[in-house]
C-alpha atoms as a PDB file:
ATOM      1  CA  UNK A   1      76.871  88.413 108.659  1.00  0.00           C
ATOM      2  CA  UNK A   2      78.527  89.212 105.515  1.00  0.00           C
ATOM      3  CA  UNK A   3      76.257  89.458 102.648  1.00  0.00           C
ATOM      4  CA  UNK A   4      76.260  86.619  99.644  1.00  0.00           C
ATOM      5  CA  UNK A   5      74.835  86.867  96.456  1.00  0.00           C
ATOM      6  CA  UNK A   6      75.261  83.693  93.840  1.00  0.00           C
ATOM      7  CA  UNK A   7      79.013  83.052  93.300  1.00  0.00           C
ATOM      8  CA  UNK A   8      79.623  86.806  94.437  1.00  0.00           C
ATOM      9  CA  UNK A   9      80.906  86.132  98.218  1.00  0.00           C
ATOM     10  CA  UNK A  10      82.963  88.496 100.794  1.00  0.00           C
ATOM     11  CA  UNK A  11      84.866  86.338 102.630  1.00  0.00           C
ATOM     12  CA  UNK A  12      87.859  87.291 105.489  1.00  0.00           C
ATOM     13  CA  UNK A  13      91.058  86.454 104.395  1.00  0.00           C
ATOM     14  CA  UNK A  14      93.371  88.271 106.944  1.00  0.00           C
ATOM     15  CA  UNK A  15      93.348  91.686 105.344  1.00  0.00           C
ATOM     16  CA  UNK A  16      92.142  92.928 103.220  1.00  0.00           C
ATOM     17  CA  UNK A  17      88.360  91.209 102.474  1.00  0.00           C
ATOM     18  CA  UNK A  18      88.144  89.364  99.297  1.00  0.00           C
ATOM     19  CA  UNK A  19      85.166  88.494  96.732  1.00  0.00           C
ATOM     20  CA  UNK A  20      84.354  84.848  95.233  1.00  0.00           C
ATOM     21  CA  UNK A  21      84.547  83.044  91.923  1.00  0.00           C
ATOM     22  CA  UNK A  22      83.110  85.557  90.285  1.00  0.00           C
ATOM     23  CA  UNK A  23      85.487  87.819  91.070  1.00  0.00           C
ATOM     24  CA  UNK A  24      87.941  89.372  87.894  1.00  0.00           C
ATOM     25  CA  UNK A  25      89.175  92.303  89.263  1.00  0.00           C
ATOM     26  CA  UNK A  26      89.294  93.843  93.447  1.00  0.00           C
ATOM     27  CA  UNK A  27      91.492  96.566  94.407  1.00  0.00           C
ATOM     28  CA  UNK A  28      91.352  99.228  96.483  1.00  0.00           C
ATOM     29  CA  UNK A  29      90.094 102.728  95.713  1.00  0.00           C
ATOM     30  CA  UNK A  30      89.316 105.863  97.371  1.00  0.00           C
ATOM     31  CA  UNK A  31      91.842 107.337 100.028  1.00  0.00           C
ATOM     32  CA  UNK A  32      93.979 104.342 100.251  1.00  0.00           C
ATOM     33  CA  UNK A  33      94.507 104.498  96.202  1.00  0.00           C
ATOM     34  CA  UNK A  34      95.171 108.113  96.332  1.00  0.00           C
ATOM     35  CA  UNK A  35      97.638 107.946  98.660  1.00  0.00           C
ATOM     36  CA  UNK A  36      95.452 109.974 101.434  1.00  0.00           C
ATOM     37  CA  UNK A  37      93.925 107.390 103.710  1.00  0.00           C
ATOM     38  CA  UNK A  38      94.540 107.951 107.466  1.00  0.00           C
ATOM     39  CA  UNK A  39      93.635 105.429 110.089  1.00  0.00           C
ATOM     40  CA  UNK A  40      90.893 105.860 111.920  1.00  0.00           C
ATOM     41  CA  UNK A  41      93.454 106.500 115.695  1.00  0.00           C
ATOM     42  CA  UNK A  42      93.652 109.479 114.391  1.00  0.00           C
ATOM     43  CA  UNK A  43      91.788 112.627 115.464  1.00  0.00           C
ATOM     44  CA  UNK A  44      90.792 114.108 112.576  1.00  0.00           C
ATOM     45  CA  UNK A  45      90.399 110.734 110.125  1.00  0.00           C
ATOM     46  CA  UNK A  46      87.371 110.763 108.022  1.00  0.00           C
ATOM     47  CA  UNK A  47      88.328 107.595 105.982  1.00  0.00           C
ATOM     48  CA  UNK A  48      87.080 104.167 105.111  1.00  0.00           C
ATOM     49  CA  UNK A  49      88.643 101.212 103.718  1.00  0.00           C
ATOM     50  CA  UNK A  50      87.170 101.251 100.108  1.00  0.00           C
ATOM     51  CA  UNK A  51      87.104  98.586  97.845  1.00  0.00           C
ATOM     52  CA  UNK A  52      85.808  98.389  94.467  1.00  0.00           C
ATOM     53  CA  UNK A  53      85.409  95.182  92.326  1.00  0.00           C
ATOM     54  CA  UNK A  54      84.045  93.625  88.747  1.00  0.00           C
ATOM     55  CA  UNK A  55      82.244  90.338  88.620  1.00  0.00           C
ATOM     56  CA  UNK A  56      81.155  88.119  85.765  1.00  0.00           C
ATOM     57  CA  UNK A  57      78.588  86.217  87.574  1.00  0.00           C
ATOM     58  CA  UNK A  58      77.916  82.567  86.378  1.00  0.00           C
ATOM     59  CA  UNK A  59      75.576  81.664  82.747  1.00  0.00           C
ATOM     60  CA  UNK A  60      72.407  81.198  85.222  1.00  0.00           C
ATOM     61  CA  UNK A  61      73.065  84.985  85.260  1.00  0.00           C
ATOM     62  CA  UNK A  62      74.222  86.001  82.123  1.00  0.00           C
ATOM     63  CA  UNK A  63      71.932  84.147  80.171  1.00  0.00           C
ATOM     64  CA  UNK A  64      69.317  84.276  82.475  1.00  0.00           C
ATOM     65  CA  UNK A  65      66.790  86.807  83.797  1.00  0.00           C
ATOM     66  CA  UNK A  66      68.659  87.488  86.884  1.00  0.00           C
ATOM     67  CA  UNK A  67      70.139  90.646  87.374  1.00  0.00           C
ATOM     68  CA  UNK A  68      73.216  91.553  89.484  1.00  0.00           C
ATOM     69  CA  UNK A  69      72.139  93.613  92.813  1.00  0.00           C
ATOM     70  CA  UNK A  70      70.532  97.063  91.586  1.00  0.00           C
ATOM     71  CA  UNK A  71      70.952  97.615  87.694  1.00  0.00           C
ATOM     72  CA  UNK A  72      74.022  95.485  87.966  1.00  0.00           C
ATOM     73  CA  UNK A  73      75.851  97.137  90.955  1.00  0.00           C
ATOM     74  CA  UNK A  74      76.428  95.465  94.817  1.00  0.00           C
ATOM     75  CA  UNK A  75      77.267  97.820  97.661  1.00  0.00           C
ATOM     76  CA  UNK A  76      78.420  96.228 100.879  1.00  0.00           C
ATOM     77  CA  UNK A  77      79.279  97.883 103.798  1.00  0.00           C
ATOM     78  CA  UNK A  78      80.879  96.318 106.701  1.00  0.00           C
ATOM     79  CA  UNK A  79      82.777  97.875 108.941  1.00  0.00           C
ATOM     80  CA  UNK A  80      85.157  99.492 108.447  1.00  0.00           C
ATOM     81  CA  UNK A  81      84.544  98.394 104.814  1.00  0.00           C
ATOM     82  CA  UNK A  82      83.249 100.077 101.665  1.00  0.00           C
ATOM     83  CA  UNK A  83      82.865  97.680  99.001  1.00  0.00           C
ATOM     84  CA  UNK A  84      81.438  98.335  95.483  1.00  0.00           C
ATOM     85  CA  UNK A  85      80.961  95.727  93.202  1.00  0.00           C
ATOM     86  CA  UNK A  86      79.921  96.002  89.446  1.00  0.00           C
ATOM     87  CA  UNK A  87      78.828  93.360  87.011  1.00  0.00           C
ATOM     88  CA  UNK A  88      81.416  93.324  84.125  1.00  0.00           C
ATOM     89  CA  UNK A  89      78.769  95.208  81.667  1.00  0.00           C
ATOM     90  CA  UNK A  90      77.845  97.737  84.195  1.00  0.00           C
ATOM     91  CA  UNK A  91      81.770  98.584  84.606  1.00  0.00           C
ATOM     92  CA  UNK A  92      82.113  98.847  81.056  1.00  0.00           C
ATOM     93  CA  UNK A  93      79.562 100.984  80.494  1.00  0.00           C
ATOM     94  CA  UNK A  94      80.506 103.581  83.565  1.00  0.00           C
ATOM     95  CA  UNK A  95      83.884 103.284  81.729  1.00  0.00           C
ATOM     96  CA  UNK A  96      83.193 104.385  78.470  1.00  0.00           C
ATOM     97  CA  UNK A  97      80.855 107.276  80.008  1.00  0.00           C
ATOM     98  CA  UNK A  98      84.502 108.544  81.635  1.00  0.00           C
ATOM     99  CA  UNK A  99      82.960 106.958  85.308  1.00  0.00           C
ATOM    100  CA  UNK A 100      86.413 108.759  87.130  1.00  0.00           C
ATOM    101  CA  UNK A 101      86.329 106.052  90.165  1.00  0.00           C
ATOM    102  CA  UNK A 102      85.904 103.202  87.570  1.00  0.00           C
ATOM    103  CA  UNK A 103      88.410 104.696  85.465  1.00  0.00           C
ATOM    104  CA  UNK A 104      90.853 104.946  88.813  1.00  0.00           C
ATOM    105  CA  UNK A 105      90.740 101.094  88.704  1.00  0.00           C
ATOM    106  CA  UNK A 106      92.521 100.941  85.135  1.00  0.00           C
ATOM    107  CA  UNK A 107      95.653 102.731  86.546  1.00  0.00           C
ATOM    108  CA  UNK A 108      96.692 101.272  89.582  1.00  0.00           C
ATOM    109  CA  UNK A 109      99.992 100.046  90.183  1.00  0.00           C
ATOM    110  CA  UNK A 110     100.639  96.451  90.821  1.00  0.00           C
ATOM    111  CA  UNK A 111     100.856  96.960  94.423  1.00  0.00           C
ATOM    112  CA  UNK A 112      97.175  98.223  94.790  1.00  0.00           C
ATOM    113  CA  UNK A 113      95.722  95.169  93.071  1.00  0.00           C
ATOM    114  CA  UNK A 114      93.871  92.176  95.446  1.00  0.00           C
ATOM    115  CA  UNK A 115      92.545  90.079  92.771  1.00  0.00           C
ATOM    116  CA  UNK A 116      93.277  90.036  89.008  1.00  0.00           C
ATOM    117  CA  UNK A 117      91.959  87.667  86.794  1.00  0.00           C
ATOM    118  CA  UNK A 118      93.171  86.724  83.238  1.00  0.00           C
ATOM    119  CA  UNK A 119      89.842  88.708  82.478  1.00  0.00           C
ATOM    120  CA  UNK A 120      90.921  91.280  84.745  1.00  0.00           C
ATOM    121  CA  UNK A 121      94.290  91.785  82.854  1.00  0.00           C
ATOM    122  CA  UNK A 122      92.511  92.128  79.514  1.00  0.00           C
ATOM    123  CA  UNK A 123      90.398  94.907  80.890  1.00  0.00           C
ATOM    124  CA  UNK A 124      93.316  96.579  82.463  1.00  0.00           C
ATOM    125  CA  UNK A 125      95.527  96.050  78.662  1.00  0.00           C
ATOM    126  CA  UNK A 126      92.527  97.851  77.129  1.00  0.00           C
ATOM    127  CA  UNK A 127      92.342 100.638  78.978  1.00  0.00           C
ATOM    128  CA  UNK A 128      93.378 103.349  76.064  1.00  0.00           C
ATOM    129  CA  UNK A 129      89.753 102.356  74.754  1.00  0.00           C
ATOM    130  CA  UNK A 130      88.065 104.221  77.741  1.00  0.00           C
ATOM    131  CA  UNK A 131      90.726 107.721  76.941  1.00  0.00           C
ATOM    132  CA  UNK A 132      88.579 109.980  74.979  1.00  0.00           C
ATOM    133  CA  UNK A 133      87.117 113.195  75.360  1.00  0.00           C
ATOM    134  CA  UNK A 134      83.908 112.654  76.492  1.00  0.00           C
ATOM    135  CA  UNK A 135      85.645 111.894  79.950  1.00  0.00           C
ATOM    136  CA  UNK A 136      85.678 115.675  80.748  1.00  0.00           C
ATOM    137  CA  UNK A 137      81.730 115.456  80.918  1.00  0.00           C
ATOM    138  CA  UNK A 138      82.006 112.647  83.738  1.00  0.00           C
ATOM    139  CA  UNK A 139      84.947 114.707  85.554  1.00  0.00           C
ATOM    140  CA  UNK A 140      82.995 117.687  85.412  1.00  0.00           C
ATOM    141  CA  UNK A 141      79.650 116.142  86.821  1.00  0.00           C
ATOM    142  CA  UNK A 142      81.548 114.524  89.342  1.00  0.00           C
ATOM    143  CA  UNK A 143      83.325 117.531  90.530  1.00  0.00           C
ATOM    144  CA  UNK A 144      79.654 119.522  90.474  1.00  0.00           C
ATOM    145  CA  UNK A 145      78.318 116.794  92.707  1.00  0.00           C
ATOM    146  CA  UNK A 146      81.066 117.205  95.416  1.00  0.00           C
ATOM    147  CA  UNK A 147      80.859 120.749  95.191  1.00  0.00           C
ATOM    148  CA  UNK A 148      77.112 120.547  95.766  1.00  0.00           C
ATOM    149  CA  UNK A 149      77.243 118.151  98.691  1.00  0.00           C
ATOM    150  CA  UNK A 150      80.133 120.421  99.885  1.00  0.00           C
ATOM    151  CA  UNK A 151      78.367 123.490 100.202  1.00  0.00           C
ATOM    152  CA  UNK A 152      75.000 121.598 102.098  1.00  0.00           C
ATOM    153  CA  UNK A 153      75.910 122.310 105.630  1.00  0.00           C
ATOM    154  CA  UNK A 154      72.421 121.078 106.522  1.00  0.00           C
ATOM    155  CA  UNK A 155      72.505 117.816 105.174  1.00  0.00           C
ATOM    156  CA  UNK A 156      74.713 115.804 106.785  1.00  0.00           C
ATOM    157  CA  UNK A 157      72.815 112.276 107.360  1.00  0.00           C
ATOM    158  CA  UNK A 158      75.708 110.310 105.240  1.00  0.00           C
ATOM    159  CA  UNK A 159      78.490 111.340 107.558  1.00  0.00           C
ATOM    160  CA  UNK A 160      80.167 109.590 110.919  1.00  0.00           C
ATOM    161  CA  UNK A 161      80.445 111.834 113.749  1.00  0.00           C
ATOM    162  CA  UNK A 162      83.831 112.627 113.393  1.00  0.00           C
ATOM    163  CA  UNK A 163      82.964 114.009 109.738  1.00  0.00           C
ATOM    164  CA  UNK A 164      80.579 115.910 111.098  1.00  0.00           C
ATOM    165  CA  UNK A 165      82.131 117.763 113.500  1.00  0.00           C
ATOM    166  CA  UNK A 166      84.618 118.796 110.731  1.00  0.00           C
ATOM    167  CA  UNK A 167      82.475 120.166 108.643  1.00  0.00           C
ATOM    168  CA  UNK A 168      80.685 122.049 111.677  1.00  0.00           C
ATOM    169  CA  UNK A 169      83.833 123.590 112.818  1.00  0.00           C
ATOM    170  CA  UNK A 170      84.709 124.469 108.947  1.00  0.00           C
ATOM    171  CA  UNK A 171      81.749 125.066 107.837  1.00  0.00           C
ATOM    172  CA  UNK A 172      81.644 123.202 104.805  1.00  0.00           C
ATOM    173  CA  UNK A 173      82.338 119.114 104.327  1.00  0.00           C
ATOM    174  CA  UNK A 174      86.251 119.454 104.196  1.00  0.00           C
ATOM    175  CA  UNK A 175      86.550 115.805 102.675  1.00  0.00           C
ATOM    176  CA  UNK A 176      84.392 116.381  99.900  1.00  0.00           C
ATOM    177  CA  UNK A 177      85.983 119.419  99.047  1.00  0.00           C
ATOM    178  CA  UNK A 178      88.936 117.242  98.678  1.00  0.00           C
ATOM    179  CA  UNK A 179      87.156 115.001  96.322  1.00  0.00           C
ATOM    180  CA  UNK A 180      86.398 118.254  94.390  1.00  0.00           C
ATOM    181  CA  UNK A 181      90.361 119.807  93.895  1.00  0.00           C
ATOM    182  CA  UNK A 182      91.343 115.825  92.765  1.00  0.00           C
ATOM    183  CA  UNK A 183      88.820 115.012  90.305  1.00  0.00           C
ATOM    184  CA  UNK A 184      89.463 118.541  88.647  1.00  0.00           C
ATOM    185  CA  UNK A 185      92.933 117.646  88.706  1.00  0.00           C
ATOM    186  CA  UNK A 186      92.740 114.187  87.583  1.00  0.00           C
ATOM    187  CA  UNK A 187      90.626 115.243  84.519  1.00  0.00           C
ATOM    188  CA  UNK A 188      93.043 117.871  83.398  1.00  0.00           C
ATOM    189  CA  UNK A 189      95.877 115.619  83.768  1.00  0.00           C
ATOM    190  CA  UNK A 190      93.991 112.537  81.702  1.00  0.00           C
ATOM    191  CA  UNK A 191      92.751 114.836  78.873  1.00  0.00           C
ATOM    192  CA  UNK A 192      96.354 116.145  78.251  1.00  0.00           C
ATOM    193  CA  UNK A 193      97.836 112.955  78.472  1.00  0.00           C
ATOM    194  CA  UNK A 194      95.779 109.734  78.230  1.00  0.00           C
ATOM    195  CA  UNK A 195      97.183 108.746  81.659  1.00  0.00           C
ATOM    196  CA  UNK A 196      94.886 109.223  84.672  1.00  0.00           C
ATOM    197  CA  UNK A 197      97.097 109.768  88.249  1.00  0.00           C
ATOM    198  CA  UNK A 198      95.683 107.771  90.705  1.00  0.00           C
ATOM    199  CA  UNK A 199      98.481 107.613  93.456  1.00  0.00           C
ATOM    200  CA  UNK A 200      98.549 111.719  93.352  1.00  0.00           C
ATOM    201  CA  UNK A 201     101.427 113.057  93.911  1.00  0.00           C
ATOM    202  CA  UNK A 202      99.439 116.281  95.353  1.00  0.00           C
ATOM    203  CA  UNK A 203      98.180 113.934  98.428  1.00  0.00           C
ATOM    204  CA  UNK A 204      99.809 116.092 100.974  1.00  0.00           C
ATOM    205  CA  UNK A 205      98.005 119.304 100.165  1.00  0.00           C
ATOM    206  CA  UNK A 206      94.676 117.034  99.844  1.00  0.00           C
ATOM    207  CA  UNK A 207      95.487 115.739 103.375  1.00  0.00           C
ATOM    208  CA  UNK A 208      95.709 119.720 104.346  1.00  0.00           C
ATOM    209  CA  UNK A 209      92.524 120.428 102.398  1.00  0.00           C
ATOM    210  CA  UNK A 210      90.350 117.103 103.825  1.00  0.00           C
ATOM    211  CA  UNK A 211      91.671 118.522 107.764  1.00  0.00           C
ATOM    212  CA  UNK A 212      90.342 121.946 106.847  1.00  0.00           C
ATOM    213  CA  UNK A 213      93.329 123.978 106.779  1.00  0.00           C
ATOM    214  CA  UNK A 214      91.696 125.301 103.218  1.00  0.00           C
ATOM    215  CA  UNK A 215      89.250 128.184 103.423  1.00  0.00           C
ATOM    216  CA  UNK A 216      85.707 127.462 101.942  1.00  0.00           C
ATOM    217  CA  UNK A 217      87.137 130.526  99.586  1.00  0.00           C
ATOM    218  CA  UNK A 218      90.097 129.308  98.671  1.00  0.00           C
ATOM    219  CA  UNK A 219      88.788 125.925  98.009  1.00  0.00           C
ATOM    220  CA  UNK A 220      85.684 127.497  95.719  1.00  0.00           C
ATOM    221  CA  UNK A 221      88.486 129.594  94.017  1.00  0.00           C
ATOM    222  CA  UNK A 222      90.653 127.237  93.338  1.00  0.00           C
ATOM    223  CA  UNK A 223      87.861 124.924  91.862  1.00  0.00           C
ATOM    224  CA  UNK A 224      86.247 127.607  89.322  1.00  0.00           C
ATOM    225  CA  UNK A 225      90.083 127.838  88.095  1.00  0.00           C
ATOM    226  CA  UNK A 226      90.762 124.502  87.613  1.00  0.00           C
ATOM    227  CA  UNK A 227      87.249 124.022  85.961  1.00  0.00           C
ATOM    228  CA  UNK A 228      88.115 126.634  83.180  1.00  0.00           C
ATOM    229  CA  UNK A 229      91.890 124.583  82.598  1.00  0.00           C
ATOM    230  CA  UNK A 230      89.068 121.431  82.628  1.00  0.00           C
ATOM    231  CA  UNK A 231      87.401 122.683  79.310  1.00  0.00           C
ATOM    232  CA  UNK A 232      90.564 124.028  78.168  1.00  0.00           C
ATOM    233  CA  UNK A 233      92.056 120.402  78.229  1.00  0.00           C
ATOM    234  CA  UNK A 234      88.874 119.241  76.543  1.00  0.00           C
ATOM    235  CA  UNK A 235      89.133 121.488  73.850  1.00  0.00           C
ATOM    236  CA  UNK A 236      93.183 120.776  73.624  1.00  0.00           C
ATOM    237  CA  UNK A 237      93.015 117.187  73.950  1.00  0.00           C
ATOM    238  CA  UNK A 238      94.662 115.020  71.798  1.00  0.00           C
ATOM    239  CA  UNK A 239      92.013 111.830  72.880  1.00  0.00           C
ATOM    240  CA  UNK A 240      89.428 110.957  70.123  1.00  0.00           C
ATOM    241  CA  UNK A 241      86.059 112.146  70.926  1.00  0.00           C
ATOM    242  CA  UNK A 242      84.357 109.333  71.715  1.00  0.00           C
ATOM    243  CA  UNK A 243      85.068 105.609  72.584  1.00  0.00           C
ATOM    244  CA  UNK A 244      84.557 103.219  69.974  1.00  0.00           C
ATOM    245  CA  UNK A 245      82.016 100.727  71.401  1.00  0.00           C
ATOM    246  CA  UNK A 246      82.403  97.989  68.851  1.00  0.00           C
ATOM    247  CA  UNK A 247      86.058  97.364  70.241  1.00  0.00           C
ATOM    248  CA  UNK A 248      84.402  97.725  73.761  1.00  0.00           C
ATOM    249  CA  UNK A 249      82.127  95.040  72.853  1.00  0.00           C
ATOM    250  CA  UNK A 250      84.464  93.033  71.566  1.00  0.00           C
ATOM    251  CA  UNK A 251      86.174  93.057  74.965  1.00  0.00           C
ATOM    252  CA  UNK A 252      83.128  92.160  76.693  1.00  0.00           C
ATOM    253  CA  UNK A 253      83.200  89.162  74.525  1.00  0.00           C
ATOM    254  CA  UNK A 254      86.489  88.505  75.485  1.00  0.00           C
ATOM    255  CA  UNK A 255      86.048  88.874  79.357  1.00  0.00           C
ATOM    256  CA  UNK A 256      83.535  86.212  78.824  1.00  0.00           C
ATOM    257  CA  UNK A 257      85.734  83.821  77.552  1.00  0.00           C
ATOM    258  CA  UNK A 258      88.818  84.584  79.926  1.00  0.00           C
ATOM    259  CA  UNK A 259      86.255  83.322  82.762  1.00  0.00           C
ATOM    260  CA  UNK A 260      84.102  80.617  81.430  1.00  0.00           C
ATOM    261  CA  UNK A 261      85.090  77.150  83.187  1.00  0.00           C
ATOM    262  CA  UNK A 262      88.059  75.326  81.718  1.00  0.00           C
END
């Protein structure tokens, strides 16, 4: 049974799954965004088909007491999908924090899009508002976490078998050390330029990292590098310091309109 909540709905539609009214924005994320995703035939595939969406659920919600799944966020997992879904004020929030998956969904090409509502669009035209340099504190965090979980040989109750057995012939969880080189990356890039690379044109040496054919040295190496070029960027950067929330807000408002009833 696929799981229902309100107007927010997963419902097959050939490929790939799809969300309800609600729905504003869908598109895909993780490994298929970055240009890394390998099918699951193959040996050494560790991916899922990841989708992330934003929802402005109906007025019963808004202007009710109901809130959205946890703190406005909906995970569903079906196989072989990995869906996250975020109420419209939850996504702008992670967005003006620097959230570096949220942030992902702002600069995806046309191709990588399932749903866009007029809504959606005037998120995605905004997306200059979220560009400031308070994103290196998200990218950093982020890049700390996977390094963390990396380095945890021990705990490995959130992986499939075939992730396991990676990281037990590598040592260390190969796909999160992955994660860690691309977010370091991605930061650097964004806090030069204001332009975040989501389809990476580094995918190939990712690939090489995610299948192991990194050493747990040369991966912690290259990661205490590219976190000194991180707060070099910061420090360089060109992006104002912080977002400026009343032009957020305004977009909020504006979302809300796009996707009231005619």
């Amino acid at each position: 049974m696929i799981p229902s909540l309100g107007g927010l709905q997963v419902v097959r539609a050939k490929e790939p799954l799809v969300l309800g009214p609600w729905s504003v924005l869908l598109a895909w994320r993780g490994s298929v965004a970055h240009g890394t995703y390998r099918p699951n035939t193959e040996p050494d595939s560790v991916d899922d088909k990841d989708l992330m969406g934003i929802v402005i659920p109906g007025m019963e919600w808004i202007g009710g007491l109901r809130e959205l799944g946890s703190r406005g966020t909906v995970e569903i997992k079906h196989d072989p999908w990995d869906i996250v879904v975020y109420d419209y004020r939850k996504a702008l929030n992670l967005l003006a924090k620097g959230n570096p998956n949220v942030l992902c969904l702002l600069w995806l090409p046309d191709d990588l899009y399932i749903d866009l509502k007029p809504a959606g669009w005037a998120l995605r035209a905004r997306r200059q508002l979220f560009a400031t340099r308070r994103c290196a504190d998200a990218f950093h965090g982020y890049a700390n976490s996977q390094l963390g979980q990396m380095q945890r040989a021990a705990h490995r109750g959130y992986m499939g078998d075939k992730r396991r057995q990676l990281a037990e012939k590598h040592g260390y969880d190969t796909k999160c050390a992955s994660h860690l080189i691309r977010i370091l990356r991605q930061g650097i890039e964004f806090l030069k330029s204001g332009e975040l690379e989501v389809v990476r044109s580094d995918a190939e040496e990712l690939l090489a990292i995610k299948r192991g054919e990194w050493s747990f040295a040369d991966v912690k190496r290259e990661a205490e590098l590219l976190d000194r070029h991180l707060e070099e960027a910061r420090r360089e950067s060109p992006l104002p310091d912080a977002p400026d929330f009343d032009a957020i807000n305004r977009l909020a408002v504006e979302m809300m309109r796009l996707s009231a009833p005619d």
